[in-house]
Protein backbone atom coordinates (compact mmCIF):
# COMPACT_ATOMS: atom_id res chain seq x y z
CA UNK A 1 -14.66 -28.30 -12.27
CA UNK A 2 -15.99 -28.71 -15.68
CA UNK A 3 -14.26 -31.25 -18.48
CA UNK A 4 -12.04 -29.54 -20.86
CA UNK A 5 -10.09 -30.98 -24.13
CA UNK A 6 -12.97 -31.93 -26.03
CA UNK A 7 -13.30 -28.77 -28.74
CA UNK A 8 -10.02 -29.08 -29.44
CA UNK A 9 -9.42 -32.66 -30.84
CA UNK A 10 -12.94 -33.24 -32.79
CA UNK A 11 -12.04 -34.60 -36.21
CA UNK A 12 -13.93 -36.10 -38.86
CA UNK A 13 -13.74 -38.74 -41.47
CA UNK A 14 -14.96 -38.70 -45.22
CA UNK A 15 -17.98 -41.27 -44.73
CA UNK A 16 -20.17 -39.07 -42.57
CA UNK A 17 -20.45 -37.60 -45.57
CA UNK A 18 -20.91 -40.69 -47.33
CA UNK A 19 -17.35 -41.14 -49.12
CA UNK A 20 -16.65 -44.50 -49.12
CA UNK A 21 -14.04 -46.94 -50.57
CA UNK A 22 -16.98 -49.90 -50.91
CA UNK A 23 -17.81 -50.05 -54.76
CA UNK A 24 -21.65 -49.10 -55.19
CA UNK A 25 -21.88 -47.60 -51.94
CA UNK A 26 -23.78 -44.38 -52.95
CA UNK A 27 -23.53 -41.01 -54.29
CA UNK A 28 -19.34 -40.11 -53.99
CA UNK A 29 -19.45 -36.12 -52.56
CA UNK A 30 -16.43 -34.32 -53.99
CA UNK A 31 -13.59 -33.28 -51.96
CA UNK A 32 -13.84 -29.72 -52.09
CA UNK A 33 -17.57 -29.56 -50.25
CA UNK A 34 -17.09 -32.28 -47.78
CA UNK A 35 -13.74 -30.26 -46.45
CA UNK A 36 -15.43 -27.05 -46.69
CA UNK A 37 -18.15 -28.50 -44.41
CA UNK A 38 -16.24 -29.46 -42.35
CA UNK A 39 -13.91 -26.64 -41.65
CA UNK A 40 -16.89 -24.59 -41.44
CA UNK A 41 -18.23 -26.79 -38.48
CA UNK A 42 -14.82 -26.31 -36.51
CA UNK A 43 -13.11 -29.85 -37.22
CA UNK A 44 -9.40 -29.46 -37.20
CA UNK A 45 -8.44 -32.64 -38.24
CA UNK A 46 -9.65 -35.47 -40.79
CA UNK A 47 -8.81 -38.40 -41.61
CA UNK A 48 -8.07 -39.01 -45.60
CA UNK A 49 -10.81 -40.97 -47.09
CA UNK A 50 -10.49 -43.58 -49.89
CA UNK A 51 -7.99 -43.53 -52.43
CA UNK A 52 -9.00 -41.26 -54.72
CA UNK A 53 -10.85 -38.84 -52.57
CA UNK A 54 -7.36 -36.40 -51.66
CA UNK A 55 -4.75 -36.21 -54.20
CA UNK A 56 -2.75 -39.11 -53.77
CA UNK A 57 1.05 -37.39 -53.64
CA UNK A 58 1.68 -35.84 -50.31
CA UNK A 59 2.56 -32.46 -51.48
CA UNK A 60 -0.72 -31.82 -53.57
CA UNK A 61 -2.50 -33.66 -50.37
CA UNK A 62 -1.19 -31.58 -47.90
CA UNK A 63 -1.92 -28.47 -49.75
CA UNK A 64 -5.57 -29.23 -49.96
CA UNK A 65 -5.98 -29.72 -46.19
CA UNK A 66 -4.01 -26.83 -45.50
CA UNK A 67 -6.41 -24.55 -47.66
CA UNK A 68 -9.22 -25.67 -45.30
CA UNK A 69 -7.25 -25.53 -42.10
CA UNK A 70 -7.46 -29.60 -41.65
CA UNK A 71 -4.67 -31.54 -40.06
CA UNK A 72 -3.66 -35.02 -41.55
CA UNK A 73 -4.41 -37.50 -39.23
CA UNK A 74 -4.41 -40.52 -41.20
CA UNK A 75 -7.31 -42.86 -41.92
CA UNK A 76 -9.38 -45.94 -42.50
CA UNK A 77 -6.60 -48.34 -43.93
CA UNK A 78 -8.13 -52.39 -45.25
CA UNK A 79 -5.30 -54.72 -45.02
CA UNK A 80 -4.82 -58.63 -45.45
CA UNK A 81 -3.38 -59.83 -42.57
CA UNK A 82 -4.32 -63.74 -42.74
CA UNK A 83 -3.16 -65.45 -45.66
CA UNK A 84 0.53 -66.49 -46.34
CA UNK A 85 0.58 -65.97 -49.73
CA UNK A 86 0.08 -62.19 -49.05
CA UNK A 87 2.84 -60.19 -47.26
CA UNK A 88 1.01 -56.89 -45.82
CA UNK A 89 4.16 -54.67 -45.89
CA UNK A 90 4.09 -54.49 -49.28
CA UNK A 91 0.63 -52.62 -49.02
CA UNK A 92 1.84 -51.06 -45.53
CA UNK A 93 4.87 -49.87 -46.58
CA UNK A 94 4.30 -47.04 -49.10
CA UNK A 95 1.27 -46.06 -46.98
CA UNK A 96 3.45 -45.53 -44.19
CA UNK A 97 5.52 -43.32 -46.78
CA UNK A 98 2.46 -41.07 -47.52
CA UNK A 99 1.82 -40.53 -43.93
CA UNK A 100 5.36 -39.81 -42.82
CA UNK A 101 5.40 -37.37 -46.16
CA UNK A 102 2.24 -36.00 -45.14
CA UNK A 103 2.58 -35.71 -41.35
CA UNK A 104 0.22 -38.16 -40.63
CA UNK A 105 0.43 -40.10 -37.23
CA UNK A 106 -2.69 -42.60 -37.08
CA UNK A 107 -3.52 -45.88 -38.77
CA UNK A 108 -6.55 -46.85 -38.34
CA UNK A 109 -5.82 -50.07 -39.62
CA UNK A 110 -8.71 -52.78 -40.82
CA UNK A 111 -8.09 -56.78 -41.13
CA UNK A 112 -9.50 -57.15 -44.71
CA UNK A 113 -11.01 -60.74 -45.62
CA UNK A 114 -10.90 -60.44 -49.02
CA UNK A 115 -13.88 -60.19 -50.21
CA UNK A 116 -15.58 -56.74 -51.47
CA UNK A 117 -18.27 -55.11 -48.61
CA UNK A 118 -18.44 -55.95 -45.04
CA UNK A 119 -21.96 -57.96 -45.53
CA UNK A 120 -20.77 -61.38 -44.37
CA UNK A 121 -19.12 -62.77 -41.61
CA UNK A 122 -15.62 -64.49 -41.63
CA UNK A 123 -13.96 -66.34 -39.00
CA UNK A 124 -10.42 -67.36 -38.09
CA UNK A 125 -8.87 -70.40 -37.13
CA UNK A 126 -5.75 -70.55 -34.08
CA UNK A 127 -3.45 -70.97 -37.31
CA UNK A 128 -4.99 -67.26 -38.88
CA UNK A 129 -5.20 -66.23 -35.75
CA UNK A 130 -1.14 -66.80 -35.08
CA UNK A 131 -0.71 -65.23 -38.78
CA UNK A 132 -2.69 -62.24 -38.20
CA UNK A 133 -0.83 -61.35 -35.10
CA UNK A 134 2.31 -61.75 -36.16
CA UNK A 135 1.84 -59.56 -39.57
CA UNK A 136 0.00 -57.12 -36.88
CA UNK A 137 2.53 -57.05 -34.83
CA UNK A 138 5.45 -56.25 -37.49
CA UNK A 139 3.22 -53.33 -39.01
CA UNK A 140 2.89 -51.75 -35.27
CA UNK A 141 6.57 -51.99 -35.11
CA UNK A 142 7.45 -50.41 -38.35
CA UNK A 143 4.60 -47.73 -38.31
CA UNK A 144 6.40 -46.78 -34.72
CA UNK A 145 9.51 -46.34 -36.35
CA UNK A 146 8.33 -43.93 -38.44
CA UNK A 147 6.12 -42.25 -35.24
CA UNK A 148 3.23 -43.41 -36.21
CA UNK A 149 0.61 -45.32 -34.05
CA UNK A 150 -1.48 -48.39 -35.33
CA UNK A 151 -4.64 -48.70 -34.05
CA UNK A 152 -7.04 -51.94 -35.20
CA UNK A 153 -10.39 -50.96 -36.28
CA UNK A 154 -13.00 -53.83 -35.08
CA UNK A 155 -15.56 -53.61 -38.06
CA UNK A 156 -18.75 -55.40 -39.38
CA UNK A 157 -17.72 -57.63 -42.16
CA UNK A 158 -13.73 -57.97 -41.33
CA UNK A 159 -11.82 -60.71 -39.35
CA UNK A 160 -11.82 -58.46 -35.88
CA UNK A 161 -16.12 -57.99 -35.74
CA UNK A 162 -17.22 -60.39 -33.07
CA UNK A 163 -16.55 -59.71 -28.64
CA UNK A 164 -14.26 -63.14 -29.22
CA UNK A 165 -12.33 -61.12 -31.86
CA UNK A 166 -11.62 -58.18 -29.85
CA UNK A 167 -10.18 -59.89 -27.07
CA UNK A 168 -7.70 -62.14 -29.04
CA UNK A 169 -6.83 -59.27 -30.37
CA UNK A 170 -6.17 -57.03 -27.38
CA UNK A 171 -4.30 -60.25 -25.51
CA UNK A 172 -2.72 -61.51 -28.55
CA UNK A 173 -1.15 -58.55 -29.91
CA UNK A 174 0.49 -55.77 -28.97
CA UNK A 175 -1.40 -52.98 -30.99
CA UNK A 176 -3.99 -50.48 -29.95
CA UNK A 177 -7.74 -50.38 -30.62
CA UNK A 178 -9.97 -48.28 -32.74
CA UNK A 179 -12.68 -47.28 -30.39
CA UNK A 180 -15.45 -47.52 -32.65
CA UNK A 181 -18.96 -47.24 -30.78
CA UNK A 182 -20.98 -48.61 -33.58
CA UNK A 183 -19.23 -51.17 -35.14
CA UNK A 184 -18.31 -52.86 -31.53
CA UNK A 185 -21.76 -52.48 -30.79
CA UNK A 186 -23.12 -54.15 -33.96
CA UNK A 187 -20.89 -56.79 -33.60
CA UNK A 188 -21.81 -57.71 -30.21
CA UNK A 189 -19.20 -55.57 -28.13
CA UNK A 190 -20.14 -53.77 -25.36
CA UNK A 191 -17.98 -50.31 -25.90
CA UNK A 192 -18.75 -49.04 -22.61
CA UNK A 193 -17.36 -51.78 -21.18
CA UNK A 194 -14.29 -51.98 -23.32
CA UNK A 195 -13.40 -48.42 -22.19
CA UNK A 196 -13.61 -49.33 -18.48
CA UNK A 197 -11.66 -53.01 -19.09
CA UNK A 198 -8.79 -51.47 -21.79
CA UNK A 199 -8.80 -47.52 -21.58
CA UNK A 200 -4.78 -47.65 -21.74
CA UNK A 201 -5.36 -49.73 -25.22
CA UNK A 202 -7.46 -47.10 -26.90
CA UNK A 203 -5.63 -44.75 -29.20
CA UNK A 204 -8.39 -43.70 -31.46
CA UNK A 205 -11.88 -43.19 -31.71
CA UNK A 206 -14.85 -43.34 -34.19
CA UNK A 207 -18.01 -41.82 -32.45
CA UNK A 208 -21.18 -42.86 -33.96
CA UNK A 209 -24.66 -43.79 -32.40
CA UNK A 210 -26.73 -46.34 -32.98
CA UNK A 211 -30.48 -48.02 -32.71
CA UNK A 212 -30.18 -50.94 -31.09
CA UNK A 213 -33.28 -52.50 -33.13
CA UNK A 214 -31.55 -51.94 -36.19
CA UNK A 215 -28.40 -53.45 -35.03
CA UNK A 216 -30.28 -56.47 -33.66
CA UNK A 217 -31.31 -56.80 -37.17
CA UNK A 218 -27.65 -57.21 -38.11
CA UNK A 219 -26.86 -59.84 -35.77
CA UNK A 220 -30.01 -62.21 -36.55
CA UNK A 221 -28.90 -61.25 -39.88
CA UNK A 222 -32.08 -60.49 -40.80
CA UNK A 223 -30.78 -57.14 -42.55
CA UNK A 224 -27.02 -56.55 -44.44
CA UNK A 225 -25.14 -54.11 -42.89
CA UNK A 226 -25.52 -51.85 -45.48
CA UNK A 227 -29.22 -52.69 -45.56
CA UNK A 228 -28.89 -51.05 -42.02
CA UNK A 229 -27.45 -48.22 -42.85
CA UNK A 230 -29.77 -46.84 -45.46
CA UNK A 231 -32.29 -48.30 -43.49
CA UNK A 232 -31.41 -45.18 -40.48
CA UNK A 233 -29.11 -47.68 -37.86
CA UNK A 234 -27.20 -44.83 -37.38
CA UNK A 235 -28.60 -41.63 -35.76
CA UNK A 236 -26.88 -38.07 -34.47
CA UNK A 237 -24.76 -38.84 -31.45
CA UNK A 238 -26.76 -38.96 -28.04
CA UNK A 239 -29.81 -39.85 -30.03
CA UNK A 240 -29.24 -43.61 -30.03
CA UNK A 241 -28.29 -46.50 -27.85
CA UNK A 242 -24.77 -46.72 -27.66
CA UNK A 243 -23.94 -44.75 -24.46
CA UNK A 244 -22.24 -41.69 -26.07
CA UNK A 245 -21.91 -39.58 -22.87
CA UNK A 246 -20.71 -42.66 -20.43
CA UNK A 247 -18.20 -43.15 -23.08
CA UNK A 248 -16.48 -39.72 -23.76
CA UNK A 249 -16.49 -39.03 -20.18
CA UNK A 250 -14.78 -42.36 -19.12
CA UNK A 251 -12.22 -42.00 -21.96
CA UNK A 252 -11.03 -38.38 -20.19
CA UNK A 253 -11.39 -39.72 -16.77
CA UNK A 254 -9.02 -42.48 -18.07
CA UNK A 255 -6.81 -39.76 -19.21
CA UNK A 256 -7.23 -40.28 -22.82
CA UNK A 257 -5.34 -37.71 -25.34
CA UNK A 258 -6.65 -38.74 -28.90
CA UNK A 259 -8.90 -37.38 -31.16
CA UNK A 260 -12.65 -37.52 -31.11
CA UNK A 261 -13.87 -38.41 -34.19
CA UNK A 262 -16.79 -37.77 -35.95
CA UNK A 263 -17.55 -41.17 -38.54
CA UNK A 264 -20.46 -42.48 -38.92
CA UNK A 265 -21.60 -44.52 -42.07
CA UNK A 266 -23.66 -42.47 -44.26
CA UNK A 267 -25.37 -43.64 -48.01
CA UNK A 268 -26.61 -40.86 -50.18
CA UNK A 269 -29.03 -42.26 -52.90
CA UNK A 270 -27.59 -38.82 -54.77
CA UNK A 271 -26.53 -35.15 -54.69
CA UNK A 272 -28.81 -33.74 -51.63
CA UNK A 273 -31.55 -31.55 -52.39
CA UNK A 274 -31.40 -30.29 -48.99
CA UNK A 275 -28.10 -29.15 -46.70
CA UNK A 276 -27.04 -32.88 -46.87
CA UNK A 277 -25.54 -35.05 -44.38
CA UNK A 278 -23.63 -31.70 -42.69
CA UNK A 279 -26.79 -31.60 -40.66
CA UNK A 280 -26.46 -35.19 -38.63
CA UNK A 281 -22.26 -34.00 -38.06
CA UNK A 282 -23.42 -30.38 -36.75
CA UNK A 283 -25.90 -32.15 -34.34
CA UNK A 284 -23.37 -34.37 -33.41
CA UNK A 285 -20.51 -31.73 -32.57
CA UNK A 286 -23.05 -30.17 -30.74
CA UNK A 287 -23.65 -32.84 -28.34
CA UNK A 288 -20.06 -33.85 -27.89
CA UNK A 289 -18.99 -30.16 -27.67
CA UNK A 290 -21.98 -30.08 -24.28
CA UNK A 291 -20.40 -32.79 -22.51
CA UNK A 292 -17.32 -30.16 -21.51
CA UNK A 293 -20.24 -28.63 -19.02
CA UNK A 294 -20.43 -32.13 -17.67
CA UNK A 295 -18.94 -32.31 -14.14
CA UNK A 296 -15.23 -33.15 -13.61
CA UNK A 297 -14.33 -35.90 -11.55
């Protein structure tokens, strides 16, 4: 028996085509291409990009995606979650509109520090770390209200980066994990292992791939993150280290229903001479698209 359900849930996110909310990130691609791209590579679904990148009223937003035959899912969403002086539902709240308006039903929620980038590394005391999952655990409760699902997005440069991170957060707290394969990596996670330890905690996935020498770099901080990036950390999936294959297939085993999406940081120094960064995301598909062939268990 061969593994089926893959085809049909591959999504995509703005930033493998290098659309970014981080000021001076690179070249900005408009809308229009990167959607065309992808619809044209057989993504269904995509996740919303920075503000600015989709019109920002539901109605206008929803009519874009629909001309390209892209379902909302949601998207990449930076929030403070540590400091009293900052309630988070007041950001959360009309975001939670525009999904509900929009038919939206991920948040792929990030604990912001503060501070602009995701080149420096903050840590949490027990008192922030009480804080954060309380705030946490109010937005998981209001987003399921609403139907929505919250889903934390470990990240490089935010207060859930670090293996010590991850697990406070999956046994203080009751939402659901981001699976994403390069940013657990480069922060010291093992993602494999996460999907054999927590599979029943994973509601979302970012797929990238990764060089493990470049991400080594990160750690000993002898590159930024972003120094990385340009640099070539990330690669096509099944061309790095991260363990693409062992991953996907233990998420179906597990019985995960989610989407499988395609986001991996990319920086453009400008508009490409060449097809662009379509070319990594078509090998990619590819590869995920070949592990349906893969025996069934």
């Amino acid at each position: 028996m061969t593994r089926t359900g893959i085809s049909a849930r591959i999504a995509a996110a703005p930033i493998s085509w290098g659309v970014c909310e981080v000021p001076g990130w690179g070249h900005q691609l408009d809308a229009e291409r990167v959607l065309s791209e992808m619809s044209e590579l057989g993504v269904v679904a995509t996740e919303f990009g920075p503000a600015g990148f989709l019109p920002s009223e539901p109605g206008p937003r929803a009519d874009v995606l629909g001309r390209h035959g892209l379902q909302a899912i949601g998207g990449f969403f930076p929030v403070i979650l540590h400091d009293s002086e900052k309630d988070p539902m007041n950001a959360v709240t009309p975001e939670l509109d525009a999904y509900e308006a929009a038919g939206a039903t991920v948040m792929v929620l990030a604990a912001e520090t503060g501070a602009a980038g995701y080149d420096h590394r903050h840590v949490l005391d027990d008192e922030g770390w009480s804080l954060f999952g309380r705030n946490l655990d109010r937005i998981v409760a209001a987003a399921a209200a609403r139907g929505i699902t919250v889903v934390v997005h470990p990240h490089v440069g935010t207060m859930v980066e670090s293996p010590e991170d991850v697990r406070r957060l999956l046994d203080g707290t009751t939402a659901q994990v981001c699976l994403d394969t390069g940013h657990l990596l480069i922060g010291g996670s093992d993602p494999q292992q996460l999907v054999r330890e927590y599979a029943d905690r994973i509601g979302h996935t970012h797929l990238k791939d990764v060089r493990v020498d470049f991400a080594r770099r990160v750690q000993d901080g002898e590159l930024t993150y972003t120094e990385a990036v340009k640099a070539g950390m990330y690669v096509p999936l099944g061309k790095g280290d991260v363990g693409i294959r062992e991953i996907v297939l233990g998420l179906l085993d597990a019985g995960y229903e989610g989407w499988f999406t395609m986001e991996q940081d990319t920086i453009l120094a400008g508009e490409p001479l060449d097809e662009g960064p379509v070319a990594d995301v078509r090998a990619s598909i590819s590869y995920l698209k070949s592990l349906e062939n893969e025996p069934g268990p």
